[in-house]
N, C-alpha and C. Protein backbone atom coordinates (compact mmCIF):
# COMPACT_ATOMS: atom_id res chain seq x y z
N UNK A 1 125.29 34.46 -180.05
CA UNK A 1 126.75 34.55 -180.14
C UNK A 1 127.21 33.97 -181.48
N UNK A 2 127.96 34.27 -182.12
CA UNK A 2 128.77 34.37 -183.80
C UNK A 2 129.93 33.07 -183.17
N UNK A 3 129.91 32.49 -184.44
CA UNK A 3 130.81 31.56 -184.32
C UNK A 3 131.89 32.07 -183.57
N UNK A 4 133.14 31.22 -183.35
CA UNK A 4 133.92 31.06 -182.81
C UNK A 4 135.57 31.34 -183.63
N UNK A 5 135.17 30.12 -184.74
CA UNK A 5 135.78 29.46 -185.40
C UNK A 5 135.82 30.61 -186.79
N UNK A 6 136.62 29.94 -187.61
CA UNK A 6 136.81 30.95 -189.24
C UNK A 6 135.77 30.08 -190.03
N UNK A 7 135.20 30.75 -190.61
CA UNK A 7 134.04 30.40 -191.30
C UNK A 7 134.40 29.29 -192.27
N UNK A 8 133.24 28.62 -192.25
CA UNK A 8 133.33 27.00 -192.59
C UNK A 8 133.84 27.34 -194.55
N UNK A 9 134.67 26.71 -195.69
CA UNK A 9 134.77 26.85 -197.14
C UNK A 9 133.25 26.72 -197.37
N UNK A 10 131.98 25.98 -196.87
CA UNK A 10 130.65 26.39 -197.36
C UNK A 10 130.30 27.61 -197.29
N UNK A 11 130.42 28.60 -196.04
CA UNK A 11 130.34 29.81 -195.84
C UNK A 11 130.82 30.59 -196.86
N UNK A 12 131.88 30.46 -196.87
CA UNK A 12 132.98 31.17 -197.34
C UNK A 12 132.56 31.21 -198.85
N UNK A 13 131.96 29.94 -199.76
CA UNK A 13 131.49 29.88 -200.97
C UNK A 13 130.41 30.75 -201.10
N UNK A 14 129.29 30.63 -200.25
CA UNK A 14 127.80 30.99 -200.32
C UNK A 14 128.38 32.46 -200.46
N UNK A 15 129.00 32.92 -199.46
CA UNK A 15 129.19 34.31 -199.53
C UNK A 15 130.09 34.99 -200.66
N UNK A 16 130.73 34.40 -201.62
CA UNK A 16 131.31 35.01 -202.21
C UNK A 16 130.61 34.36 -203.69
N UNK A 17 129.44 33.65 -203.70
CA UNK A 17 128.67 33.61 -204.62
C UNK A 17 127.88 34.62 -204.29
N UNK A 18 127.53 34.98 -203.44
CA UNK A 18 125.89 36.22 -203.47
C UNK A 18 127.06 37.27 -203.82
N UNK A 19 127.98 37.57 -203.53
CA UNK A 19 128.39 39.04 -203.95
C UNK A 19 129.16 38.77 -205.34
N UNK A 20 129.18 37.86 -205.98
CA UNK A 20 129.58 37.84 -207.18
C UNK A 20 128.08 38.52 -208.15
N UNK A 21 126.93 37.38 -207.41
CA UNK A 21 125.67 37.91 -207.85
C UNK A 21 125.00 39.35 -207.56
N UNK A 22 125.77 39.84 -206.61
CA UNK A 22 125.27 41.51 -207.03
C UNK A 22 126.29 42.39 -207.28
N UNK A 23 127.22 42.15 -207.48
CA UNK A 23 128.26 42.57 -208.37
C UNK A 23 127.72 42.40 -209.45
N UNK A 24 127.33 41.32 -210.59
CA UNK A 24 126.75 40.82 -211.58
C UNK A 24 125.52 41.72 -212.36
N UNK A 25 124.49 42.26 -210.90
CA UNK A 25 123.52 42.76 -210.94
C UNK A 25 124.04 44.23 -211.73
N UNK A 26 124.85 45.25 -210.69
CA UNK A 26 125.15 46.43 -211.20
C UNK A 26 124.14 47.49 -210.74
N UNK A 27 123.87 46.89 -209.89
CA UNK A 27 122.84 47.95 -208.56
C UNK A 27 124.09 49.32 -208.50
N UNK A 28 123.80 50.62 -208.74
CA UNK A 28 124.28 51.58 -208.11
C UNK A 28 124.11 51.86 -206.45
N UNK A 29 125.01 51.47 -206.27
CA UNK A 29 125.34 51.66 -204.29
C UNK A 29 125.19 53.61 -203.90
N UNK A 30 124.75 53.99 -203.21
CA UNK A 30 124.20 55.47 -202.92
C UNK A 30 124.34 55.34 -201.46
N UNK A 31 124.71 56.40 -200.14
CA UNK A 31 124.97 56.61 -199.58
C UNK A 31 126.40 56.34 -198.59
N UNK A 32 126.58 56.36 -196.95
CA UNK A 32 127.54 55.71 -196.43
C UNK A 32 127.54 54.77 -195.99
N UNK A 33 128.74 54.48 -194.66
CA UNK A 33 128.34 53.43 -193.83
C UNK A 33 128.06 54.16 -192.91
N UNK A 34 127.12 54.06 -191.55
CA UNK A 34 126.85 54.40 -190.17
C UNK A 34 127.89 54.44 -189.86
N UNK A 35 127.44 55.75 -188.71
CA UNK A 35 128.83 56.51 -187.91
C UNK A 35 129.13 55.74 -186.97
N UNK A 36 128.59 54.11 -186.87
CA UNK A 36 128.28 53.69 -185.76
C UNK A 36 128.81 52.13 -186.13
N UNK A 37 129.37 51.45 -185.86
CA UNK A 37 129.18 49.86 -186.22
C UNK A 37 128.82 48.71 -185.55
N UNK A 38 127.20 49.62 -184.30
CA UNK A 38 126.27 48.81 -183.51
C UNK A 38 125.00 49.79 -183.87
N UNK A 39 124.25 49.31 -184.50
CA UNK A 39 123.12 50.28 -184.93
C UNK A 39 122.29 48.81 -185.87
N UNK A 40 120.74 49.44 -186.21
CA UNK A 40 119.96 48.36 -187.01
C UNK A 40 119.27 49.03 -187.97
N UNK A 41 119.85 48.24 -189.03
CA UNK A 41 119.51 48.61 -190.17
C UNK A 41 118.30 48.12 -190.73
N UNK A 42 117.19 49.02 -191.34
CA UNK A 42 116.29 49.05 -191.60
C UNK A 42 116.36 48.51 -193.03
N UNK A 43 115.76 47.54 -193.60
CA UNK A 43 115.33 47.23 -194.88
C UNK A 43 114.15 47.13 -195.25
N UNK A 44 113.70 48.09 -196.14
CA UNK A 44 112.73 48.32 -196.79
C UNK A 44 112.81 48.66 -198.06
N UNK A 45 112.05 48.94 -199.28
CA UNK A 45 110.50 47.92 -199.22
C UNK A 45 111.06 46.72 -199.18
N UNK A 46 110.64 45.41 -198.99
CA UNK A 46 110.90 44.06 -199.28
C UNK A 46 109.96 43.77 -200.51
N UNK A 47 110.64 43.90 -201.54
CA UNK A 47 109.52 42.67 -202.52
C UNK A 47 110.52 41.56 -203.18
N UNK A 48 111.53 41.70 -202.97
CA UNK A 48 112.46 40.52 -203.86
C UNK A 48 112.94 39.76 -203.52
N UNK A 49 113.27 38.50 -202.93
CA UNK A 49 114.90 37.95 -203.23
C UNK A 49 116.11 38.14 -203.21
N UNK A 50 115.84 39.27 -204.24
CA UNK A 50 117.26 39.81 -204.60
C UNK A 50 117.32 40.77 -203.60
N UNK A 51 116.65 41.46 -203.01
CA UNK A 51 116.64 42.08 -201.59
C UNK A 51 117.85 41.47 -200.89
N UNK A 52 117.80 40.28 -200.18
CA UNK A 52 118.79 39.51 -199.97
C UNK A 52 120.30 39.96 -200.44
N UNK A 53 120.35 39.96 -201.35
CA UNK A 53 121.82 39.84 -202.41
C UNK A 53 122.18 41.08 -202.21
N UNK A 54 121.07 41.88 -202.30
CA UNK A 54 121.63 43.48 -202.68
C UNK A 54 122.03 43.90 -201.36
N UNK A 55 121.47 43.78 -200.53
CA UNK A 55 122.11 43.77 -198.99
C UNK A 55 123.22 43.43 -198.24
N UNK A 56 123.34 42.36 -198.42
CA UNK A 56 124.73 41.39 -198.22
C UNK A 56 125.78 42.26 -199.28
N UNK A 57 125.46 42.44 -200.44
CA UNK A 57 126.48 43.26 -201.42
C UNK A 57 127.17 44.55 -200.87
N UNK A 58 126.00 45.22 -200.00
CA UNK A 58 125.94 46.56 -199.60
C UNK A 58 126.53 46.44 -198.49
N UNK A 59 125.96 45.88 -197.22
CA UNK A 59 126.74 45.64 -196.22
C UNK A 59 128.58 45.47 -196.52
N UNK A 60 128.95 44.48 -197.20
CA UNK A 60 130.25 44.05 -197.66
C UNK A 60 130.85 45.61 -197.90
N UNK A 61 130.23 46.31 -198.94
CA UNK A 61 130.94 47.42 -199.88
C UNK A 61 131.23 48.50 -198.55
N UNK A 62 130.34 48.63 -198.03
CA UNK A 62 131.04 49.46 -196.74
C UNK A 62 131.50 49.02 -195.46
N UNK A 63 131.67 47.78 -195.34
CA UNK A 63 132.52 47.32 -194.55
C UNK A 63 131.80 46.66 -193.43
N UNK A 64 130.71 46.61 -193.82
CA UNK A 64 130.15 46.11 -191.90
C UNK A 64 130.06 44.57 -192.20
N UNK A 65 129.52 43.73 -190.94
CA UNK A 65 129.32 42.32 -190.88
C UNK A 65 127.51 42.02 -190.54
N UNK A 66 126.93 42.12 -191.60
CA UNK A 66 125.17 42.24 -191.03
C UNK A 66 124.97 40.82 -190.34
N UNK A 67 124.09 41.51 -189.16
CA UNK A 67 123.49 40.40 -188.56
C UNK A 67 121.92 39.91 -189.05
N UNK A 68 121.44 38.76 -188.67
CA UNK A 68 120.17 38.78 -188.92
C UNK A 68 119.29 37.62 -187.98
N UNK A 69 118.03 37.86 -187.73
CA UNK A 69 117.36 36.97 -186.72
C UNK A 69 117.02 36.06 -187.13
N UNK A 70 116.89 35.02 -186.64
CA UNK A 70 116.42 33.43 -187.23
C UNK A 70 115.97 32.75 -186.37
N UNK A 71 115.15 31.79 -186.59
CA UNK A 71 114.55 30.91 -185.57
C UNK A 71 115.36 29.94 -185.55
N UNK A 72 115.51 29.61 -183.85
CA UNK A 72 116.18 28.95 -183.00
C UNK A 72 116.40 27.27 -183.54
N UNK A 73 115.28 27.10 -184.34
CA UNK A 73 115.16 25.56 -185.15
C UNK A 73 116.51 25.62 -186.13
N UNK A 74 116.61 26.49 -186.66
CA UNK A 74 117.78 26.58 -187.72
C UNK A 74 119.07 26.24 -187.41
N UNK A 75 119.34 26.81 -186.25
CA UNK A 75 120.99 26.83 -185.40
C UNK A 75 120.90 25.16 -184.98
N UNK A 76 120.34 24.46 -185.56
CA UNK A 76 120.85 23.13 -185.13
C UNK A 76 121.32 22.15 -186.38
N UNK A 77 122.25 21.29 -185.93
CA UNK A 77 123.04 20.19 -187.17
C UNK A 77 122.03 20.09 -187.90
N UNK A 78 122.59 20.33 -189.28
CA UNK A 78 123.54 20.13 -189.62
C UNK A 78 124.24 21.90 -190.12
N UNK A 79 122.78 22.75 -190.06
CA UNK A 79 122.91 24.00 -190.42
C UNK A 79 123.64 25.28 -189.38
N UNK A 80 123.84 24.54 -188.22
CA UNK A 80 124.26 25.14 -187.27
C UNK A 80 125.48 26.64 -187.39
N UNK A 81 126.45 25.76 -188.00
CA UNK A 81 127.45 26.65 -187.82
C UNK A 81 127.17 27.13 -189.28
N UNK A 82 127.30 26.84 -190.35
CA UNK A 82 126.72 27.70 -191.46
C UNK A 82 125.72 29.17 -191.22
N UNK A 83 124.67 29.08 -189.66
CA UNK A 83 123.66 30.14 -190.05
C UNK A 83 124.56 31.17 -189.03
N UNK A 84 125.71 30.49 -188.28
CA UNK A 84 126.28 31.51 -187.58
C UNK A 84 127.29 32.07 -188.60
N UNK A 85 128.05 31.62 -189.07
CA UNK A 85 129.10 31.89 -190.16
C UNK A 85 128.43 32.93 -190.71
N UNK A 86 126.92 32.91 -191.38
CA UNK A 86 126.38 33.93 -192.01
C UNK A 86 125.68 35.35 -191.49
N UNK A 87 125.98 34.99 -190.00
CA UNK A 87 125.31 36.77 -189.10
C UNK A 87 124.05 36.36 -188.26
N UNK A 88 123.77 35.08 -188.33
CA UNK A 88 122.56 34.77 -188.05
C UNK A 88 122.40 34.51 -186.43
N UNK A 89 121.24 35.03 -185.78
CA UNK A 89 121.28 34.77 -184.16
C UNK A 89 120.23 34.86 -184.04
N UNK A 90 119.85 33.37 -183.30
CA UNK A 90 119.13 32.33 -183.04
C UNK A 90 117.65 33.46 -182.42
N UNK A 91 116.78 32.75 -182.56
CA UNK A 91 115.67 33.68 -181.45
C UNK A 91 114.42 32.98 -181.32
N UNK A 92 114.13 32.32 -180.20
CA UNK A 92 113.48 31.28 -179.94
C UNK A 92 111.65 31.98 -179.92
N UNK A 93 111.10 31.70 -180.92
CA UNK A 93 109.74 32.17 -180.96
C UNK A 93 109.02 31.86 -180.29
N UNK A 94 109.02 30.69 -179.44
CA UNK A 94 107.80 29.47 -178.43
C UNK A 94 108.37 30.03 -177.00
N UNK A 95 109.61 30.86 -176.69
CA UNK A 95 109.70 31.20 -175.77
C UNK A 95 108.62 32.15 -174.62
N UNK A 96 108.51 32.48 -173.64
CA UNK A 96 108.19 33.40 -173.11
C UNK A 96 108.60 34.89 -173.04
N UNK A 97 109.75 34.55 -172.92
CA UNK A 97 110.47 36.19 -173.25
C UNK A 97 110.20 36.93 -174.39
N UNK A 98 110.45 37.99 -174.40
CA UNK A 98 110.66 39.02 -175.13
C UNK A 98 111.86 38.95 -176.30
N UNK A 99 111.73 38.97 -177.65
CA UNK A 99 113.08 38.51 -178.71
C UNK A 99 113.30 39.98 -178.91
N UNK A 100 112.66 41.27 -178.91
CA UNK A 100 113.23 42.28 -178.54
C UNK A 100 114.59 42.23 -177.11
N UNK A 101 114.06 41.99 -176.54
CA UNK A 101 115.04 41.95 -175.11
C UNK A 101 116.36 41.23 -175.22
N UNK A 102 115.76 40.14 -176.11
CA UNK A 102 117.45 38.90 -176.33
C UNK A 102 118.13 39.81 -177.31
N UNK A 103 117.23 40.45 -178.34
CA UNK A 103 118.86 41.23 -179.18
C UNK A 103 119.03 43.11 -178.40
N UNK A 104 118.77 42.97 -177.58
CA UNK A 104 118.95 43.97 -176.80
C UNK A 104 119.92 43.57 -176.34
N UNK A 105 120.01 42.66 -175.52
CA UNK A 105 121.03 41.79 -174.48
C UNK A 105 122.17 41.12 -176.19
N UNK A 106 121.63 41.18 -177.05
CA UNK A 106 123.00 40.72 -177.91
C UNK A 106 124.06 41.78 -178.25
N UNK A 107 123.34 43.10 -178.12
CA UNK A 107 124.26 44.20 -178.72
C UNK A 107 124.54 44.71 -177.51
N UNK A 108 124.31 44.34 -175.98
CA UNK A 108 125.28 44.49 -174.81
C UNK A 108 126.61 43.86 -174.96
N UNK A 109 125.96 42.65 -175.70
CA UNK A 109 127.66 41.70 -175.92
C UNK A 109 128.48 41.67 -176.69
N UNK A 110 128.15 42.83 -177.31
CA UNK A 110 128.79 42.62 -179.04
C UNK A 110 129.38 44.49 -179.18
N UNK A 111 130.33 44.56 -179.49
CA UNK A 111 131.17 45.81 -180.00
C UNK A 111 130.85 46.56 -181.16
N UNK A 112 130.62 45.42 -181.62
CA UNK A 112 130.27 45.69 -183.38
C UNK A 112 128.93 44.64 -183.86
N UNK A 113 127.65 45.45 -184.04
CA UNK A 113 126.95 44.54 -184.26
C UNK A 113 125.62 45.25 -184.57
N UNK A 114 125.64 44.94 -186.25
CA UNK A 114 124.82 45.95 -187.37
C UNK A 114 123.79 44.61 -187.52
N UNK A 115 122.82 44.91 -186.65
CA UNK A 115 121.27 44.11 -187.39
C UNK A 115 120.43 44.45 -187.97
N UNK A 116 120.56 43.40 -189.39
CA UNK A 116 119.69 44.01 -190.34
C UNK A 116 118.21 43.19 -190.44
N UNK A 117 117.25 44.41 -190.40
CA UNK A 117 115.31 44.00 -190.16
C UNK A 117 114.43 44.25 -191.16
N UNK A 118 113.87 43.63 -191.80
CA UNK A 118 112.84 44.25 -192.58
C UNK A 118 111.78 44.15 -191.98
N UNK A 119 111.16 45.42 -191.88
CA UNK A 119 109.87 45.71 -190.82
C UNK A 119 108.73 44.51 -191.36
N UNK A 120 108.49 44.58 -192.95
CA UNK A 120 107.48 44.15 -193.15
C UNK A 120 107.39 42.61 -192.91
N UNK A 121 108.55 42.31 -192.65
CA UNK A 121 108.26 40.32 -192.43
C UNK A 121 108.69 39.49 -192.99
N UNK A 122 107.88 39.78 -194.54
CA UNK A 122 107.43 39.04 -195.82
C UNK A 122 107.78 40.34 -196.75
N UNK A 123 107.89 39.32 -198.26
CA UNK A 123 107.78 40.62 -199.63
C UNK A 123 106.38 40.80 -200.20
N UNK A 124 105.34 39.43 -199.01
CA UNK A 124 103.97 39.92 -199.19
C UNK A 124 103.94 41.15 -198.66
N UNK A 125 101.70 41.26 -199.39
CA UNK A 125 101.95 42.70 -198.60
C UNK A 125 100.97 42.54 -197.65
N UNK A 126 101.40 43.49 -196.54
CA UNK A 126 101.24 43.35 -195.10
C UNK A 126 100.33 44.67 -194.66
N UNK A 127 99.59 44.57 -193.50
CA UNK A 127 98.58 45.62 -193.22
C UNK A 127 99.57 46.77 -192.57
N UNK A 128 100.09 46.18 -192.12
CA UNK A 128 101.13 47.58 -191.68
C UNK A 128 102.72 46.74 -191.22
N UNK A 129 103.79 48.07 -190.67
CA UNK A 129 105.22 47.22 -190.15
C UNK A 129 105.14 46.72 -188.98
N UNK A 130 105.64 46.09 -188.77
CA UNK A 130 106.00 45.56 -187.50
C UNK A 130 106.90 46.94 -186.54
N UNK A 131 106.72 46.86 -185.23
CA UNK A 131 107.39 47.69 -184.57
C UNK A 131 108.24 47.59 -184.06
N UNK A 132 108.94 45.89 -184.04
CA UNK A 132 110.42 45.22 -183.35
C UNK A 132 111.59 46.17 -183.40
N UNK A 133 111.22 46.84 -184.42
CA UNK A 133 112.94 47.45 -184.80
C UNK A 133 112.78 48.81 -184.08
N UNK A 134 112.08 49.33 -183.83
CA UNK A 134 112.03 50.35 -183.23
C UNK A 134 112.38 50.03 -181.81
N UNK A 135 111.75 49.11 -180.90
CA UNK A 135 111.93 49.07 -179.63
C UNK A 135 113.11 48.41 -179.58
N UNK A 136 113.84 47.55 -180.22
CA UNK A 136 115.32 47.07 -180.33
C UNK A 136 115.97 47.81 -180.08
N UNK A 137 116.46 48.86 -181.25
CA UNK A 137 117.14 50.04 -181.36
C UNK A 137 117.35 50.58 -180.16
N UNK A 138 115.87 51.10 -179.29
CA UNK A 138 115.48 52.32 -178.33
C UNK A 138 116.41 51.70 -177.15
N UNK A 139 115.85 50.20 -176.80
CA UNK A 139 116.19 49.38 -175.50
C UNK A 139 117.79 49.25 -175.95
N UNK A 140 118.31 49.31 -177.20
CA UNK A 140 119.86 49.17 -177.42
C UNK A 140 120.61 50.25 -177.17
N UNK A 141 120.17 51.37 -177.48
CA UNK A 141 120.68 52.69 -177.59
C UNK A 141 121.71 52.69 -178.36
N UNK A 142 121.03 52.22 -179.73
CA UNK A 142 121.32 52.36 -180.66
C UNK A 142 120.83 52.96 -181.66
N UNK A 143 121.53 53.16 -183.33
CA UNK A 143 120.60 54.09 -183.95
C UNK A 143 120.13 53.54 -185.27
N UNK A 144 118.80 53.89 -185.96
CA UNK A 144 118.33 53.09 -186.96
C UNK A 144 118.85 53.76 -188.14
N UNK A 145 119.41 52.80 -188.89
CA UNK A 145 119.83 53.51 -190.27
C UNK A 145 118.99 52.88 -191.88
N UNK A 146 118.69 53.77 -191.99
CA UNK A 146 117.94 53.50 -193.18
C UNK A 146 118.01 53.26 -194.27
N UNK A 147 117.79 51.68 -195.00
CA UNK A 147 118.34 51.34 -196.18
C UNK A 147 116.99 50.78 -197.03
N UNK A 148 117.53 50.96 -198.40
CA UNK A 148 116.65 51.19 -199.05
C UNK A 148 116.34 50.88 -200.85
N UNK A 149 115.84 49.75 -201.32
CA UNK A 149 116.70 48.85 -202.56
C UNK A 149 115.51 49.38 -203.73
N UNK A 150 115.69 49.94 -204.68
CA UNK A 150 114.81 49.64 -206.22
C UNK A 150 115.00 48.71 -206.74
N UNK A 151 115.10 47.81 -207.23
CA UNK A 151 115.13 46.51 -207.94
C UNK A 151 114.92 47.06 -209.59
N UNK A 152 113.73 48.01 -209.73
CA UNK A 152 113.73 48.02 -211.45
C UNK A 152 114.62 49.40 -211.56
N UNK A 153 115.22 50.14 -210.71
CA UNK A 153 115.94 51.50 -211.05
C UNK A 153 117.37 50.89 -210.67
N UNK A 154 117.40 49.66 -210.57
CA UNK A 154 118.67 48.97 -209.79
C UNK A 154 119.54 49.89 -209.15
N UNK A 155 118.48 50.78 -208.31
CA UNK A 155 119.76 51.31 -207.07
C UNK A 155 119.00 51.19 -205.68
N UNK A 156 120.34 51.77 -204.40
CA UNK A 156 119.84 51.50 -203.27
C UNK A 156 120.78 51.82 -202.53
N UNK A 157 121.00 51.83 -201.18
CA UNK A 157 122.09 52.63 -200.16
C UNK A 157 121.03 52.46 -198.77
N UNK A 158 122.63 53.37 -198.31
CA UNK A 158 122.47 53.27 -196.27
C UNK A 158 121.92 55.07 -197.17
N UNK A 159 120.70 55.57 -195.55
CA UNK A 159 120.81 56.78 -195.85
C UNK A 159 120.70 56.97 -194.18
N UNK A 160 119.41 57.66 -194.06
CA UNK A 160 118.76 58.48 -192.64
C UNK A 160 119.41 57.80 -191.56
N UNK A 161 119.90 57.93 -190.82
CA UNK A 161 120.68 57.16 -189.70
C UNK A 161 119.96 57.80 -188.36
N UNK A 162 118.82 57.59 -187.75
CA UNK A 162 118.23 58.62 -186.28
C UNK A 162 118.68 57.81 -185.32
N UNK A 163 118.73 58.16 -183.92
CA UNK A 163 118.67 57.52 -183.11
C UNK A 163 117.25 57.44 -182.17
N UNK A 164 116.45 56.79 -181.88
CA UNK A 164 115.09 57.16 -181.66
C UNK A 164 115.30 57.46 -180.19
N UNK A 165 114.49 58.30 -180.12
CA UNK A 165 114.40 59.29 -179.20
C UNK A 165 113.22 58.82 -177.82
N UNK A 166 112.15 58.29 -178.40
CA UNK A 166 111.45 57.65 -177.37
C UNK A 166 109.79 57.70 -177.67
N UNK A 167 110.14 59.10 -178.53
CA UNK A 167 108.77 59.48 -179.47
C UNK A 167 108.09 58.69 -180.33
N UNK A 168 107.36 57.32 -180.58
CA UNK A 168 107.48 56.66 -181.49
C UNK A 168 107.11 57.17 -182.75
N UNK A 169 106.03 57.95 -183.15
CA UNK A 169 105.17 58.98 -183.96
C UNK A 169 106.28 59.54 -184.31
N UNK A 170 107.18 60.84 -183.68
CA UNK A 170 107.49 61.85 -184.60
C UNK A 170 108.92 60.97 -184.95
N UNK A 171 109.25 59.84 -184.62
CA UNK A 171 110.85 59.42 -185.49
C UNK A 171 110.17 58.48 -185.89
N UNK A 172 109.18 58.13 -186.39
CA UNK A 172 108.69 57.21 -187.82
C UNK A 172 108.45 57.87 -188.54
N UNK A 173 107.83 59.48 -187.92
CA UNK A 173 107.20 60.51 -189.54
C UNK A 173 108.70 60.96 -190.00
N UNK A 174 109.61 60.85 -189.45
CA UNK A 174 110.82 61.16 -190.15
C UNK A 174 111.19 59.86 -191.35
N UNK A 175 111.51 58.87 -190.42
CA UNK A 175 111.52 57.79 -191.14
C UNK A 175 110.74 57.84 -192.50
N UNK A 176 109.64 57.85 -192.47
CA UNK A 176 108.72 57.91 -193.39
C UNK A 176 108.63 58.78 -194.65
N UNK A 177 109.27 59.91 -194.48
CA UNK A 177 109.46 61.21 -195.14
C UNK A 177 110.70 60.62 -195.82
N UNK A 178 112.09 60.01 -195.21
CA UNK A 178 112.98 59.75 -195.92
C UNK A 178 112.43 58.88 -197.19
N UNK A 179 111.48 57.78 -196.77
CA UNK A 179 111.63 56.76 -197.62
C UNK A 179 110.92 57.05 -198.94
N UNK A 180 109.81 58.26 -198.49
CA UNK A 180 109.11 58.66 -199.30
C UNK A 180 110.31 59.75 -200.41
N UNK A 181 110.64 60.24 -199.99
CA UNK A 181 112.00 60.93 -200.81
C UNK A 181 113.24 60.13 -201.45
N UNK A 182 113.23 59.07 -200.94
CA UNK A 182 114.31 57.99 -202.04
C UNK A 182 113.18 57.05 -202.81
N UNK A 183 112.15 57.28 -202.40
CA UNK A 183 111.40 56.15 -203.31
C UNK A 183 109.59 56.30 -203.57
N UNK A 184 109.65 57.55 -203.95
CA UNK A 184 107.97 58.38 -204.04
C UNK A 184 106.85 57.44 -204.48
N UNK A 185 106.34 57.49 -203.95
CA UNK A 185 104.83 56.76 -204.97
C UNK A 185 105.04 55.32 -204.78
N UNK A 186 105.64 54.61 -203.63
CA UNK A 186 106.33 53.38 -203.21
C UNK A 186 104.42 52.74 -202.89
N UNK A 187 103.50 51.67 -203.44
CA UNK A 187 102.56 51.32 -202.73
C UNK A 187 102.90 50.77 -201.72
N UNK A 188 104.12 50.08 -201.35
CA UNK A 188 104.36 49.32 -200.36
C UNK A 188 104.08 50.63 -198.87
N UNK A 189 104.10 51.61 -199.17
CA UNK A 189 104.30 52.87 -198.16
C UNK A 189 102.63 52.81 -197.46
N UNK A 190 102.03 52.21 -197.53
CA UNK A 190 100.39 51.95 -197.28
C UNK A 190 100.50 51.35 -196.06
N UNK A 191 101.60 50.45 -195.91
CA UNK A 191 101.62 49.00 -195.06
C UNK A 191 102.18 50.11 -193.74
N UNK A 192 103.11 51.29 -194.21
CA UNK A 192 103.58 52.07 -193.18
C UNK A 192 102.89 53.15 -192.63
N UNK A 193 101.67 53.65 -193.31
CA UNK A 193 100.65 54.78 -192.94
C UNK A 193 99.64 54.37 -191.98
N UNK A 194 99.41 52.68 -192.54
CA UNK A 194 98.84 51.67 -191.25
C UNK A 194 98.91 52.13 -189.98
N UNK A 195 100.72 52.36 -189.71
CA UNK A 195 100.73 52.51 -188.04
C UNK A 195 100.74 53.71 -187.41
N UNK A 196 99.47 54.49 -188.16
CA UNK A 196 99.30 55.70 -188.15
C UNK A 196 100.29 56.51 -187.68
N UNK A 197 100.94 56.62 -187.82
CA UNK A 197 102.52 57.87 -188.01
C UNK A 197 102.43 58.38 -189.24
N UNK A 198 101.90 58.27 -190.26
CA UNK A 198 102.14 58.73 -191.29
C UNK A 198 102.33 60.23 -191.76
């Protein structure tokens, strides 16, 4: 659950320093916003930092409020209300449950509520993606929209928006085809052929 309260003047700074900083940058923004403003947004490749910035920039420019997952250690004093102020919801890793299931059960509660995932984890590189975002989405009935950053062509955008269907294979080879068409010859695309969908 998202704060309560109007976001703390720390909030309020942090956030209007990162979008000064990709304002600054001069990333060309490319596509829309989702037809949808409960859907999870896919971020890929991860290799930067500035990943971060350019996201938050992007999110802002078309209007949504991104969410993002964090461990449950974070949401406590003194960082508490700061990681909510910033989209952040809690997700207890040592639990038993399922953290698919809790943001399943978050976008039951929520009207509006764009979570943003990067499959791979890390901006290391990884043997293949993770599959969280897929079964999120499916169990949300919601739809994955696909975003997507160059760092040295400084551009990036919302594009492919699917709603997954149940097929895991043939709506990743879609997936896959998009990313390969905004961003050809990507090595990071290795980590995604991994989960054999390719």
């Amino acid at each position: 659950m998202a704060s309560q309260h109007a976001p703390s003047l720390l909030s309020r700074a942090v956030k209007g320093f990162v979008l000064w900083l990709y304002r600054g940058r001069g990333w060309k923004l490319e596509g829309q916003a989702p037809s949808s403003g409960r859907c999870v947004i896919l971020g890929a490749p991860h290799t930067s930092n500035w990943d971060f910035v350019f996201f938050i920039g992007a999110t802002h420019a078309f209007g949504l409020e991104p969410r993002f997952m964090g461990k449950l250690s974070l949401f406590r004093w003194p960082l508490r209300r700061f990681m909510f102020d910033m989209g952040g919801v809690p997700v207890d890793r040592s639990a038993k449950g399922n953290y698919a299931e809790a943001m399943v059960a978050a976008f039951a509660a929520n009207e509006k509520f764009a979570l943003v995932i990067a499959p791979e984890g890390t901006r290391s590189k990884v043997p293949k993606w993770r599959s969280g975002f897929y079964h999120i989405a499916l169990g949300a009935g919601v739809p994955i929209v696909c975003a997507w950053v160059d760092n040295q062509a400084m551009r990036g955008g919302l594009g492919l928006e699917i709603m997954p269907s149940g097929d895991f294979a043939a709506d990743m080879a879609k997936i896959g085809a998009y990313y390969r068409e905004v961003m050809p010859g990507h090595p990071k695309w290795t980590a995604f052929d991994a989960m054999g969908v390719a």
